[in-house]
N, C-alpha and C. Protein backbone atom coordinates (compact mmCIF):
# COMPACT_ATOMS: atom_id res chain seq x y z
N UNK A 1 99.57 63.36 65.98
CA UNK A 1 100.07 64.29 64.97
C UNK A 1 100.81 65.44 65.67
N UNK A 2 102.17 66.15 65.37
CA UNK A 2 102.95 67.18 65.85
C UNK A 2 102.46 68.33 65.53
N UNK A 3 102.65 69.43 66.15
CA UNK A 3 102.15 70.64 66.06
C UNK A 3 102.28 71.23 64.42
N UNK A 4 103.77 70.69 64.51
CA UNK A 4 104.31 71.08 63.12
C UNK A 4 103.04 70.38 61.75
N UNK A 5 102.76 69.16 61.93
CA UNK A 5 102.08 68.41 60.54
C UNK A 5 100.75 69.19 61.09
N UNK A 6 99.99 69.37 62.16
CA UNK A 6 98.77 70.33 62.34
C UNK A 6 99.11 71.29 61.66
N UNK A 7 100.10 72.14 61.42
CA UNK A 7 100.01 73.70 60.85
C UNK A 7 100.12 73.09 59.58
N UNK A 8 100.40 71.86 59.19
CA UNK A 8 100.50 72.22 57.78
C UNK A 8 99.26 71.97 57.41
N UNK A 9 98.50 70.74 57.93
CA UNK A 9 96.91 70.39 57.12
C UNK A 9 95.92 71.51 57.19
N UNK A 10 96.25 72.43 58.44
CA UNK A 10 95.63 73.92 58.38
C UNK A 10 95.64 74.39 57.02
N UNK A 11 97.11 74.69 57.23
CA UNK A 11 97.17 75.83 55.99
C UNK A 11 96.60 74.71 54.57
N UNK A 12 97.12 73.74 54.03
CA UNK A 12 96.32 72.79 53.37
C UNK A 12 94.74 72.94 52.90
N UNK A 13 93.95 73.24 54.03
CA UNK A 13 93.11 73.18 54.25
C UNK A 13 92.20 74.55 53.03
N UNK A 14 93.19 75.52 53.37
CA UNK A 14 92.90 76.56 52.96
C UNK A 14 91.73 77.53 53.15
N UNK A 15 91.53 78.26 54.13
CA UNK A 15 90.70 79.02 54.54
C UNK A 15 89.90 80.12 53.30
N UNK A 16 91.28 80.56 52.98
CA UNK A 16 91.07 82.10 51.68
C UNK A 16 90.27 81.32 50.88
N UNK A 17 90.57 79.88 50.32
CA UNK A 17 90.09 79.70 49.09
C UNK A 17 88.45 79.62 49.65
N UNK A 18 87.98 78.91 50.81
CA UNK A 18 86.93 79.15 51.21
C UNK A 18 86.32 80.19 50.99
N UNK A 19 86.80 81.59 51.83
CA UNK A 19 86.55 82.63 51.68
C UNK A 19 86.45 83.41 50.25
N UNK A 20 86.76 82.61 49.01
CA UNK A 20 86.81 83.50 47.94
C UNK A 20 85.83 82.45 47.02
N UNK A 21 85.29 81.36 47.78
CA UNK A 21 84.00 81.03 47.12
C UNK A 21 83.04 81.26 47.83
N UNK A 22 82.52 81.81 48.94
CA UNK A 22 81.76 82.54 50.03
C UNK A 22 81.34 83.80 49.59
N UNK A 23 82.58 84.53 49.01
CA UNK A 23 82.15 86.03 49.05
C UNK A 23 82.48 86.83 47.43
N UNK A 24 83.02 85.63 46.64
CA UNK A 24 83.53 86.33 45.81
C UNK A 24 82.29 85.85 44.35
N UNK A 25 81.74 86.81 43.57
CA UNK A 25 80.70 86.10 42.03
C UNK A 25 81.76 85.22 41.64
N UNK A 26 81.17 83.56 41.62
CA UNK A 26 81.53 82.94 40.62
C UNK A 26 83.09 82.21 41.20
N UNK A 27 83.59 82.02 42.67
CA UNK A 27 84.23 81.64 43.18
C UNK A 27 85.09 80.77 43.48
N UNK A 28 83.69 80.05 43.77
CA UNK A 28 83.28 78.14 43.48
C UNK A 28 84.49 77.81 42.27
N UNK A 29 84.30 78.32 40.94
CA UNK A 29 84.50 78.01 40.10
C UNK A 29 86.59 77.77 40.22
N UNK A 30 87.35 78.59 41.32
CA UNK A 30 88.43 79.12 40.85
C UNK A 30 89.20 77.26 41.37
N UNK A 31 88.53 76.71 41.86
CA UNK A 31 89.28 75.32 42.19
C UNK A 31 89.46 74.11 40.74
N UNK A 32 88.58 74.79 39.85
CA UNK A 32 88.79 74.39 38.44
C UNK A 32 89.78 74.54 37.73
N UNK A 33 90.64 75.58 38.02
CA UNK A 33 91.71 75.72 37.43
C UNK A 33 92.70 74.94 36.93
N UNK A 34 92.81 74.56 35.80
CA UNK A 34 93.91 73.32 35.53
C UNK A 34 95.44 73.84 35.17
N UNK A 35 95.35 75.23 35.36
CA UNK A 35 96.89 75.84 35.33
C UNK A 35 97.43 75.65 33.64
N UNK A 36 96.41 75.87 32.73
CA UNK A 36 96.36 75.44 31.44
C UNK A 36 97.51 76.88 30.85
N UNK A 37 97.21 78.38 31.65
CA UNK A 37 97.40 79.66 30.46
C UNK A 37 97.17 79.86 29.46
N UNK A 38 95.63 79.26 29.28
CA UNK A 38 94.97 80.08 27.96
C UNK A 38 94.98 81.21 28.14
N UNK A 39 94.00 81.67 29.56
CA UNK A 39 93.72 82.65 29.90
C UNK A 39 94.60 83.56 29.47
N UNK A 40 96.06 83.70 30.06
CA UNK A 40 96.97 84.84 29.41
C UNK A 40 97.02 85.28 28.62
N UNK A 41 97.09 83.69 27.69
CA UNK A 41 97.43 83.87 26.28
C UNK A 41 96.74 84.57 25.13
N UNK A 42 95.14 84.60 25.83
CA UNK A 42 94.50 85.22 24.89
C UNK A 42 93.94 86.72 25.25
N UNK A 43 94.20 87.21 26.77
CA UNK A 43 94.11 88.52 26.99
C UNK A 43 95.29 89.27 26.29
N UNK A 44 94.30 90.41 26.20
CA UNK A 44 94.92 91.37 25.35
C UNK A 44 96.02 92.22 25.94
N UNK A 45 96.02 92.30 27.13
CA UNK A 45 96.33 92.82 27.90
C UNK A 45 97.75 91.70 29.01
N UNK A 46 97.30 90.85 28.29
CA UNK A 46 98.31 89.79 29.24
C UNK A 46 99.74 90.37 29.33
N UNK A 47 100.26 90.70 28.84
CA UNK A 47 101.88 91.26 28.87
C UNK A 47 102.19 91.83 30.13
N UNK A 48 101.17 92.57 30.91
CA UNK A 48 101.19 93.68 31.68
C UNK A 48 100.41 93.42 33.00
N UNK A 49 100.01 91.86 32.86
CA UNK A 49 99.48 91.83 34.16
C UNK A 49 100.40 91.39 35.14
N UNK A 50 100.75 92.04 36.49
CA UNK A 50 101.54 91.28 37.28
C UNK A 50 101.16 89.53 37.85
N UNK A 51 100.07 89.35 38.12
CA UNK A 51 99.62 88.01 37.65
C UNK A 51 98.62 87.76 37.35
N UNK A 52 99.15 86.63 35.85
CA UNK A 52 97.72 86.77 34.93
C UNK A 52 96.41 85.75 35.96
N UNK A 53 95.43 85.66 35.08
CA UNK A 53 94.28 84.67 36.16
C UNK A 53 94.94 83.80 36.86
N UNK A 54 94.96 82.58 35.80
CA UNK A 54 95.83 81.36 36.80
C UNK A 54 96.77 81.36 37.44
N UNK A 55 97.41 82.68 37.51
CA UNK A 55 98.41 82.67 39.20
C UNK A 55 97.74 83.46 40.06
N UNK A 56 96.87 84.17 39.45
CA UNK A 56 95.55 84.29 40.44
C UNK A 56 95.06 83.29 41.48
N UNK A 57 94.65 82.30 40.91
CA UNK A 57 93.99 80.84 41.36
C UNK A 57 94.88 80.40 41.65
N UNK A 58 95.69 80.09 41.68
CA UNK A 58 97.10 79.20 41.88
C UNK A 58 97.45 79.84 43.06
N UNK A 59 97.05 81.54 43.74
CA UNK A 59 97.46 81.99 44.54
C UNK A 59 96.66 81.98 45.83
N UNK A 60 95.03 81.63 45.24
CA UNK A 60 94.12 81.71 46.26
C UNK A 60 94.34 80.22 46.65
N UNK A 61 94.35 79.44 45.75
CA UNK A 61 94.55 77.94 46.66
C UNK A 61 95.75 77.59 47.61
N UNK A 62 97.10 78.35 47.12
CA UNK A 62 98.11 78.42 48.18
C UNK A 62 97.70 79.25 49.49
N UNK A 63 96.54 80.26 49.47
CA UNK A 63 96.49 80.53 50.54
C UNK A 63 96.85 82.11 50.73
N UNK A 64 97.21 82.76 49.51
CA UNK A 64 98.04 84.02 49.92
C UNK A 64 97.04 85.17 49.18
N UNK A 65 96.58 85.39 50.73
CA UNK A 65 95.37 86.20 50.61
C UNK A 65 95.51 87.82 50.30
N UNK A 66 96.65 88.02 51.31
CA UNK A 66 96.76 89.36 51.40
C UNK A 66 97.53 89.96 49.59
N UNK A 67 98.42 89.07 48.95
CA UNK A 67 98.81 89.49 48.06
C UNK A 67 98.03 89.51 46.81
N UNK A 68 96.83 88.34 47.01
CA UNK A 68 96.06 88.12 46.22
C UNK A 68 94.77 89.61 46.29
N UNK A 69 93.98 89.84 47.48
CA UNK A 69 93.95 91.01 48.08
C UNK A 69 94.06 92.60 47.62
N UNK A 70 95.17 92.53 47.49
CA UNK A 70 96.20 94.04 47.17
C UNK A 70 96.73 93.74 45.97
N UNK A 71 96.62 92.88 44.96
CA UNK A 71 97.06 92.96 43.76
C UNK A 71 96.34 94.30 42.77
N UNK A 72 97.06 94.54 42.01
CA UNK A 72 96.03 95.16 41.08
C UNK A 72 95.86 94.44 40.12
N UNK A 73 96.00 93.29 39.65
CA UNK A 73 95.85 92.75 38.74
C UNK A 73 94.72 92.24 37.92
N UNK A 74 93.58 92.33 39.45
CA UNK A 74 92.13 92.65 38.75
C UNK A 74 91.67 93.15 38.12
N UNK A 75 92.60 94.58 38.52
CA UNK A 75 91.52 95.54 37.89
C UNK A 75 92.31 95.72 36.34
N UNK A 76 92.89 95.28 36.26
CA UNK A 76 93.27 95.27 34.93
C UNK A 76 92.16 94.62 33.52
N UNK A 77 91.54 93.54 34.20
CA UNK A 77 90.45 92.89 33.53
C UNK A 77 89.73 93.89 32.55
N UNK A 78 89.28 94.20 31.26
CA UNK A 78 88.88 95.13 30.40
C UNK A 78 87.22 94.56 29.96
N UNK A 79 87.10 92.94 30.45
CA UNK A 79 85.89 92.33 30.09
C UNK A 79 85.15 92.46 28.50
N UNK A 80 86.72 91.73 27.77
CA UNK A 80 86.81 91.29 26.87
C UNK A 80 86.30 90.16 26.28
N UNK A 81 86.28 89.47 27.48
CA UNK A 81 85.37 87.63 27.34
C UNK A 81 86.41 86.89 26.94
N UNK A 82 87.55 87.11 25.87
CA UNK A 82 88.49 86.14 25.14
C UNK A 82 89.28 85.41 26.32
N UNK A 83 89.18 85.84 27.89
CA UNK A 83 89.67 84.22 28.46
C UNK A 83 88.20 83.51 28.77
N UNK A 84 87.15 83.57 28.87
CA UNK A 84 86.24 82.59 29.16
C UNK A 84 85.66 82.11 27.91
N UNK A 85 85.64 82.50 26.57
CA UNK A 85 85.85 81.47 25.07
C UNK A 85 86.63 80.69 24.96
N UNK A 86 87.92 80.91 25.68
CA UNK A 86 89.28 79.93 24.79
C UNK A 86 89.34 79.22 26.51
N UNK A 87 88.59 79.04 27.43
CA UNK A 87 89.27 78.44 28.43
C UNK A 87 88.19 77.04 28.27
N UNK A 88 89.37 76.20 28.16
CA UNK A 88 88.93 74.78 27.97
C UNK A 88 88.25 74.18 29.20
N UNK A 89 88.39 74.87 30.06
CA UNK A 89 87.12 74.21 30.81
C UNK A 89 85.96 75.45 31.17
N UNK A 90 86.10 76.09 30.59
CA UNK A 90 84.91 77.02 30.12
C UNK A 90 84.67 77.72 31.73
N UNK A 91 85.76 78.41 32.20
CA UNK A 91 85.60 79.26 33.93
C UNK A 91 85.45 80.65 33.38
N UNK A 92 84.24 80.64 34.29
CA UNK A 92 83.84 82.25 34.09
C UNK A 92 84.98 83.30 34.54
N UNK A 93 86.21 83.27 34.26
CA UNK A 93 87.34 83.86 34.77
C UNK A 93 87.06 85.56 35.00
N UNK A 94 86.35 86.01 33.53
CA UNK A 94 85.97 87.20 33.91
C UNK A 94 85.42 87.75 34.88
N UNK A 95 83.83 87.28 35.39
CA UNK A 95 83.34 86.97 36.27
C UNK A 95 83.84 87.17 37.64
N UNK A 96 85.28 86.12 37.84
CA UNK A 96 85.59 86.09 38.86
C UNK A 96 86.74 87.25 39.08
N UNK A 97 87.39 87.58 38.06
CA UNK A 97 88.32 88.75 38.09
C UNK A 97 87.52 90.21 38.73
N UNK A 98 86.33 90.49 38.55
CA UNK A 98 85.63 91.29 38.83
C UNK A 98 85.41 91.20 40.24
N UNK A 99 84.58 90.07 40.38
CA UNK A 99 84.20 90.07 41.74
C UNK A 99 85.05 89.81 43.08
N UNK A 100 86.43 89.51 42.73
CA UNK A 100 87.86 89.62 43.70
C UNK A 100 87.96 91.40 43.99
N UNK A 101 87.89 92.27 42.44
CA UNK A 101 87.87 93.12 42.45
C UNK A 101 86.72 94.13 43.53
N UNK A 102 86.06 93.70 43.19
CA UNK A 102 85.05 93.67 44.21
C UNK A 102 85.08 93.74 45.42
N UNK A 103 85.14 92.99 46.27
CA UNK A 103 85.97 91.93 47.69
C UNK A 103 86.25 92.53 48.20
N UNK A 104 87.88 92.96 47.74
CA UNK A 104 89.02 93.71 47.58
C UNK A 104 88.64 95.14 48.13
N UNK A 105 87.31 95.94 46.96
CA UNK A 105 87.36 97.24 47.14
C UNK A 105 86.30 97.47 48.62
N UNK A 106 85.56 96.21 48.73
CA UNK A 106 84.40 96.59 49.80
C UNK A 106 84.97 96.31 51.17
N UNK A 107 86.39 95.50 51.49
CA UNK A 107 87.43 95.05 52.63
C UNK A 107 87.80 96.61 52.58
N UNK A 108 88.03 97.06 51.59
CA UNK A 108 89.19 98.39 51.72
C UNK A 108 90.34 98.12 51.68
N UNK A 109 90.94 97.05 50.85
CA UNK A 109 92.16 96.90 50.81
C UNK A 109 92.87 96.97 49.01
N UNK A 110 91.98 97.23 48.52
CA UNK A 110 92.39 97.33 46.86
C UNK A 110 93.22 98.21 46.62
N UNK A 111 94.28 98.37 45.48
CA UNK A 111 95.05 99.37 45.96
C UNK A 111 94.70 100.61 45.12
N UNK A 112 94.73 101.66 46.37
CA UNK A 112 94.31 102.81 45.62
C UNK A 112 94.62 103.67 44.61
N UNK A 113 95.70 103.55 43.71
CA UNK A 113 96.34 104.32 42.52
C UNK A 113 96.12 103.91 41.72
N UNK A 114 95.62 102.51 41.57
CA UNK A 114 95.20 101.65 40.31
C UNK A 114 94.63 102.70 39.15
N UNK A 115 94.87 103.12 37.77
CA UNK A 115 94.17 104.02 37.07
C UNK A 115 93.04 103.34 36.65
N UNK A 116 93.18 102.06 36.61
CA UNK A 116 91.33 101.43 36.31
C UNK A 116 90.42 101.31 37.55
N UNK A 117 90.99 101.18 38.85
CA UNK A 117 90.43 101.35 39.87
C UNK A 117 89.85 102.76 40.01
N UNK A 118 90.84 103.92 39.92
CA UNK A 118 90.27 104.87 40.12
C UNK A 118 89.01 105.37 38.41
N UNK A 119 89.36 105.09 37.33
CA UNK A 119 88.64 105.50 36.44
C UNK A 119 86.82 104.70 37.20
N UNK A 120 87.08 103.42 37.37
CA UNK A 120 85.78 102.98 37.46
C UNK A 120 85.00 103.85 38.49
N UNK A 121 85.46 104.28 39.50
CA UNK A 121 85.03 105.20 40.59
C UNK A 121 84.40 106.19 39.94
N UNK A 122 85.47 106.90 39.53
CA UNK A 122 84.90 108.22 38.74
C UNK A 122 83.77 108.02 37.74
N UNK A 123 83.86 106.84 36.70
CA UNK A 123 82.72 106.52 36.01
C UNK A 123 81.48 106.39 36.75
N UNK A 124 81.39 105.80 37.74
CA UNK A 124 79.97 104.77 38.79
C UNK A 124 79.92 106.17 39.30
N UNK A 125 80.40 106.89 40.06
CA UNK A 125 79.98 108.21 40.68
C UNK A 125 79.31 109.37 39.64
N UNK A 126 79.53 109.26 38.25
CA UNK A 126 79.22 109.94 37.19
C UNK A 126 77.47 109.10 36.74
N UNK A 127 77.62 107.95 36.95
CA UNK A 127 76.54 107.88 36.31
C UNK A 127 75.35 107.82 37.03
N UNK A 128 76.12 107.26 38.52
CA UNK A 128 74.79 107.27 39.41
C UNK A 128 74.09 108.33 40.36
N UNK A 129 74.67 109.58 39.79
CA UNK A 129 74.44 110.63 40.30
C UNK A 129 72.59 110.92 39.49
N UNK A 130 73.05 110.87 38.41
CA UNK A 130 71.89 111.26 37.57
C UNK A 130 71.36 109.90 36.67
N UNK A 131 71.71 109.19 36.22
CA UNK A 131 71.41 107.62 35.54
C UNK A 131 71.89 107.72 34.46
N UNK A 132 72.48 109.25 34.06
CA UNK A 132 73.05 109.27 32.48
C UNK A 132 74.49 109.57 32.49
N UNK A 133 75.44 109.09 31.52
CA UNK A 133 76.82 109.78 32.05
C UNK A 133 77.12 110.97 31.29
N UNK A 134 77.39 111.84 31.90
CA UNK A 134 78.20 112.91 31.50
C UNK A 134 79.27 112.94 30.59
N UNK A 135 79.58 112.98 29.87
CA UNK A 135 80.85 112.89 28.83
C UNK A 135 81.74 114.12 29.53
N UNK A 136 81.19 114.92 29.31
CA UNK A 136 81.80 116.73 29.98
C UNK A 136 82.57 116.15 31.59
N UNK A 137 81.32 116.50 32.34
CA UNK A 137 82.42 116.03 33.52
C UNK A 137 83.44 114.91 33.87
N UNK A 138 82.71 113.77 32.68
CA UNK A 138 83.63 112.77 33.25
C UNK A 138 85.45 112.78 32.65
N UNK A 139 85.10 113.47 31.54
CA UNK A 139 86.60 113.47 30.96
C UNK A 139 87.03 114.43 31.89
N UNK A 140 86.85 115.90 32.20
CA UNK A 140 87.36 116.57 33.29
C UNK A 140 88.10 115.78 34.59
N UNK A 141 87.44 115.11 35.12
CA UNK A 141 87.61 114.27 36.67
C UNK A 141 88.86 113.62 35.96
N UNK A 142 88.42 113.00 34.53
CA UNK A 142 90.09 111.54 34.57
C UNK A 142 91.30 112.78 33.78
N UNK A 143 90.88 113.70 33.38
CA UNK A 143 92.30 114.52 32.99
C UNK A 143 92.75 115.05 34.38
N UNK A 144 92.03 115.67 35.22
CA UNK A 144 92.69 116.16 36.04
C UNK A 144 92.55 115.24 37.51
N UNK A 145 92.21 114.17 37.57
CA UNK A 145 92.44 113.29 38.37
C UNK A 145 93.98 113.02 39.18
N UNK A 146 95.01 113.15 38.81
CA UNK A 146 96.50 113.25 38.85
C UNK A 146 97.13 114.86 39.22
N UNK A 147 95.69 115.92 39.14
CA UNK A 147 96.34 117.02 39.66
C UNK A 147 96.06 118.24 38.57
N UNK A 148 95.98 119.25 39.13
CA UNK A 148 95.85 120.37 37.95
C UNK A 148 96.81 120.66 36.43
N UNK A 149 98.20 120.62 37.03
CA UNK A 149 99.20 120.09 35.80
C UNK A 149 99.13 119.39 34.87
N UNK A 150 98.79 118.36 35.47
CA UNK A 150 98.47 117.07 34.90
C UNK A 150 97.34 116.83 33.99
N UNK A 151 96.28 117.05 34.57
CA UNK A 151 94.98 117.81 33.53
C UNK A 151 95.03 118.94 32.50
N UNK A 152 95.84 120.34 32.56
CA UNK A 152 96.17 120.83 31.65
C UNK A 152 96.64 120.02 30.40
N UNK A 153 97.94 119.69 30.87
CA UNK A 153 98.61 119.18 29.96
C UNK A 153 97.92 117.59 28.96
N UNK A 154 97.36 117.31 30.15
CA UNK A 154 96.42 116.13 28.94
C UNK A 154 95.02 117.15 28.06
N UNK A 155 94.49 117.45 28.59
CA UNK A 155 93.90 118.48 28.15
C UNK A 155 94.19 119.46 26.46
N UNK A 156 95.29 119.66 26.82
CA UNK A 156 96.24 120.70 25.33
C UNK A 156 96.21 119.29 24.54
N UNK A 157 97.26 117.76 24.86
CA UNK A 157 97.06 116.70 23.97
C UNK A 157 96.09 116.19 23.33
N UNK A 158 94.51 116.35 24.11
CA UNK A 158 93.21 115.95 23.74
C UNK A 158 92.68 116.82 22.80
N UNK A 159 93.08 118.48 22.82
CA UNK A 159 92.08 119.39 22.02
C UNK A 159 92.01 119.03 20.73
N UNK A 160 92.59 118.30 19.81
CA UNK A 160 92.05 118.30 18.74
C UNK A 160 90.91 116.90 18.68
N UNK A 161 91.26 115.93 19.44
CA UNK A 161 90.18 115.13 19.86
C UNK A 161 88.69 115.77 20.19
N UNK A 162 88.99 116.38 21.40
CA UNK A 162 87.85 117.04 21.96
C UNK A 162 87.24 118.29 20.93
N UNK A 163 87.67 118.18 20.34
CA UNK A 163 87.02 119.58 18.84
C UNK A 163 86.38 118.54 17.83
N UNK A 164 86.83 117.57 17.76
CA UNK A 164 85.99 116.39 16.77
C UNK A 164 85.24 116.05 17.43
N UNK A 165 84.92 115.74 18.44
CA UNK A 165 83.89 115.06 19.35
C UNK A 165 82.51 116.22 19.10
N UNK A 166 83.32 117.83 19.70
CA UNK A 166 82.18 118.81 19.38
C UNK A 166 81.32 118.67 18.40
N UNK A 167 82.06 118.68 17.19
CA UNK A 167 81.77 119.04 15.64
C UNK A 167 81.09 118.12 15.30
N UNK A 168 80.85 116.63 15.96
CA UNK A 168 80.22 115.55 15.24
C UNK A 168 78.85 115.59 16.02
N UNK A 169 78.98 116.76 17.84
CA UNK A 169 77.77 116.44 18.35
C UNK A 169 78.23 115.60 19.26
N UNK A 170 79.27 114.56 19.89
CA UNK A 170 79.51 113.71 20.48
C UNK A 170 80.00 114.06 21.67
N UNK A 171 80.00 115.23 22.13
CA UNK A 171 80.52 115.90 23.44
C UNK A 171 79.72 117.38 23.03
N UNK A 172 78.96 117.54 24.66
CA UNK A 172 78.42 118.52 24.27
C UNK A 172 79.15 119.21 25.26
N UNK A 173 79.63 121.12 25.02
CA UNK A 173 80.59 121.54 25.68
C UNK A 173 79.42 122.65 26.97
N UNK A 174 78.23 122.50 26.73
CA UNK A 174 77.74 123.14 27.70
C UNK A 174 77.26 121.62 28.82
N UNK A 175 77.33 120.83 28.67
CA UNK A 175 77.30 119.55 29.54
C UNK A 175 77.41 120.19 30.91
N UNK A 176 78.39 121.03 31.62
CA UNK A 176 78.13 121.01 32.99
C UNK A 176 76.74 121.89 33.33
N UNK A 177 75.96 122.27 32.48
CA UNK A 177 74.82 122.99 32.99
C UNK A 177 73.61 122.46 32.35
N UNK A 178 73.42 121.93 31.30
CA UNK A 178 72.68 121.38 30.40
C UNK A 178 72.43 119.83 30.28
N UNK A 179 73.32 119.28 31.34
CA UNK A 179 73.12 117.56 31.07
C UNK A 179 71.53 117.54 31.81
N UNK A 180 71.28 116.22 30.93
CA UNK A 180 69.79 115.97 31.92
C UNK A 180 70.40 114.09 32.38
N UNK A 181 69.28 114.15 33.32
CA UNK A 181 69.62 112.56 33.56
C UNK A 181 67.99 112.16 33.16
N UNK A 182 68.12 110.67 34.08
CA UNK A 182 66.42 110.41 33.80
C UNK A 182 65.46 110.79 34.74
N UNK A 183 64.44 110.73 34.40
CA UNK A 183 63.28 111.51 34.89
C UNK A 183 63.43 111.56 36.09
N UNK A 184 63.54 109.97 36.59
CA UNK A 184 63.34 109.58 38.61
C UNK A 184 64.48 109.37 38.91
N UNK A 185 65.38 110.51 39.42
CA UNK A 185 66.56 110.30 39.91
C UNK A 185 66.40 109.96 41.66
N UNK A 186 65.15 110.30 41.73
CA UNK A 186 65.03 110.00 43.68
C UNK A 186 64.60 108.63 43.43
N UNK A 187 63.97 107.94 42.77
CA UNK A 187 63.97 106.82 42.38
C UNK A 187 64.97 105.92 42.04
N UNK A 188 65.76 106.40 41.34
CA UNK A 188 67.01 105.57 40.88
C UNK A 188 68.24 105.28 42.21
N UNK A 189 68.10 106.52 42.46
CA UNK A 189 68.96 107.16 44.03
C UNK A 189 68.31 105.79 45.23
N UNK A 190 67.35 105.70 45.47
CA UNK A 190 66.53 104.69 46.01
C UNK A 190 66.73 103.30 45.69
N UNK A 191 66.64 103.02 44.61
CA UNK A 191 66.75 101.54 44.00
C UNK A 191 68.52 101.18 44.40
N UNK A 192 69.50 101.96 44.16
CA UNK A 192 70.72 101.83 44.43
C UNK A 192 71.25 101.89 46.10
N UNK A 193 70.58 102.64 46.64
CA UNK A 193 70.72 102.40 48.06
C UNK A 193 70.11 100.86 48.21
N UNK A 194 68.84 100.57 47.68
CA UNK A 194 68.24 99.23 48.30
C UNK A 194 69.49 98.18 47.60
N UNK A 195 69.25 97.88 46.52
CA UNK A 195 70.37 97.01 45.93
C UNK A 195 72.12 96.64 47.06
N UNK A 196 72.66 97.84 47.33
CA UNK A 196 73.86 98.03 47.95
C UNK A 196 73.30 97.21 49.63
N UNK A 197 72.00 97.68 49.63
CA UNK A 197 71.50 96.86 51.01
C UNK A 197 71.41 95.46 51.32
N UNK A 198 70.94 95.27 50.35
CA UNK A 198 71.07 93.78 49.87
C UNK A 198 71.99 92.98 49.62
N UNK A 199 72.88 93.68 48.69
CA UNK A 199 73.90 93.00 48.57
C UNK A 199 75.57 93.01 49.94
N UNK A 200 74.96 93.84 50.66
CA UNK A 200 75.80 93.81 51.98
C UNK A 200 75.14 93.07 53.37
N UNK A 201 73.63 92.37 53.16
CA UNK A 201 72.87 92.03 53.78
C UNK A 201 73.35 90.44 53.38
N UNK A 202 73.58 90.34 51.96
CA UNK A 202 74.24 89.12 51.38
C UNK A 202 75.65 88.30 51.72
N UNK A 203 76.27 89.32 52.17
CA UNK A 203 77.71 89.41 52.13
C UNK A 203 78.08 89.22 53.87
N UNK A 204 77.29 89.56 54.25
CA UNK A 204 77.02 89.30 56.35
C UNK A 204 78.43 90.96 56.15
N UNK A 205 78.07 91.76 55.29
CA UNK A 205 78.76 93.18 55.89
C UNK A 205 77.48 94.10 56.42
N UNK A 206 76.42 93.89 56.54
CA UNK A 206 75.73 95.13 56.82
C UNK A 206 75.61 94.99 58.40
């Protein structure tokens, strides 16, 4: 065999796709793909993904890791369920949209401006501080997330929002001094360090 037909049964071979049933929830599953586009068709969101699932899969079996990688197209996923109902061979697509997402963010290569990338941050840092989320701080962090300007001005657009929220009780405006979380936050704080241990003990990153 020539060097040349060796590089190709390599690449053939496909390493990534290995690697993205190794490390990724629900992985296994992405060689199922029958290139059908339900999936698209029934996200809500499909218009706007740069590629929907199945060129997702279509991308890990060609091999193209790094674009697959650095897409944001994960994080676009809203975990709606309507591609794993309508997908005729029933792939946990959601599932796996997440856990690329995942991958992605624990390599350090996800891309960082993503606004669902960064909202989820800000959410998970909000809740696992105390076990309860903040409504108060967390809308603060995503208005002014983009910068002080930027937060004003969403801010002035929100006030009549944020005055209904008051009035019904649904945002409480003393929240930065008054939130409680749950009882065992050194506990909870604990259980999440062990978990993250585990699951990087899982992953051969620890």
């Amino acid at each position: 065999m020539t060097d040349a037909n060796t590089l190709m049964v390599e690449k053939y071979r496909n390493s990534f796709l290995k690697e993205v049933e190794a490390n990724v929830e629900e992985g296994d599953w992405v060689r199922m793909c029958m290139q059908c586009g339900v999936c698209a068709g029934s996200c809500p969101l499909g218009p706007h993904w740069a590629h929907p699932p199945q060129e997702i899969f279509m991308m890990i079996r060609a091999g193209k890791r790094e674009e697959v990688l650095t897409s944001d197209s994960m994080w676009m996923c809203t975990s709606c369920y309507n591609c794993i109902v309508r997908c005729p061979r029933e792939l946990p697509i959601t599932h796996i949209m997440h856990g690329l997402a995942n991958y992605a963010h624990r390599l350090g290569i996800a891309p960082k401006m993503n606004p669902t990338r960064r909202f989820a941050k800000i959410f998970w840092d909000n809740i696992a501080s105390s076990g309860r989320v903040n409504e108060l701080t967390l809308s603060i962090k995503l208005y002014f997330m983009d910068g002080i300007a930027s937060g004003i001005k969403k801010g002035l657009e929100m006030m009549g929002v944020g005055l209904g929220l008051v009035k019904t009780g649904r945002l409480n405006p003393l929240g930065l001094i008054s939130h409680s979380g749950v009882k065992d936050t050194k506990g909870l704080h604990a259980m999440l360090k062990k978990a993250k241990e585990i699951e990087d003990k899982r992953k051969g990153l620890a």
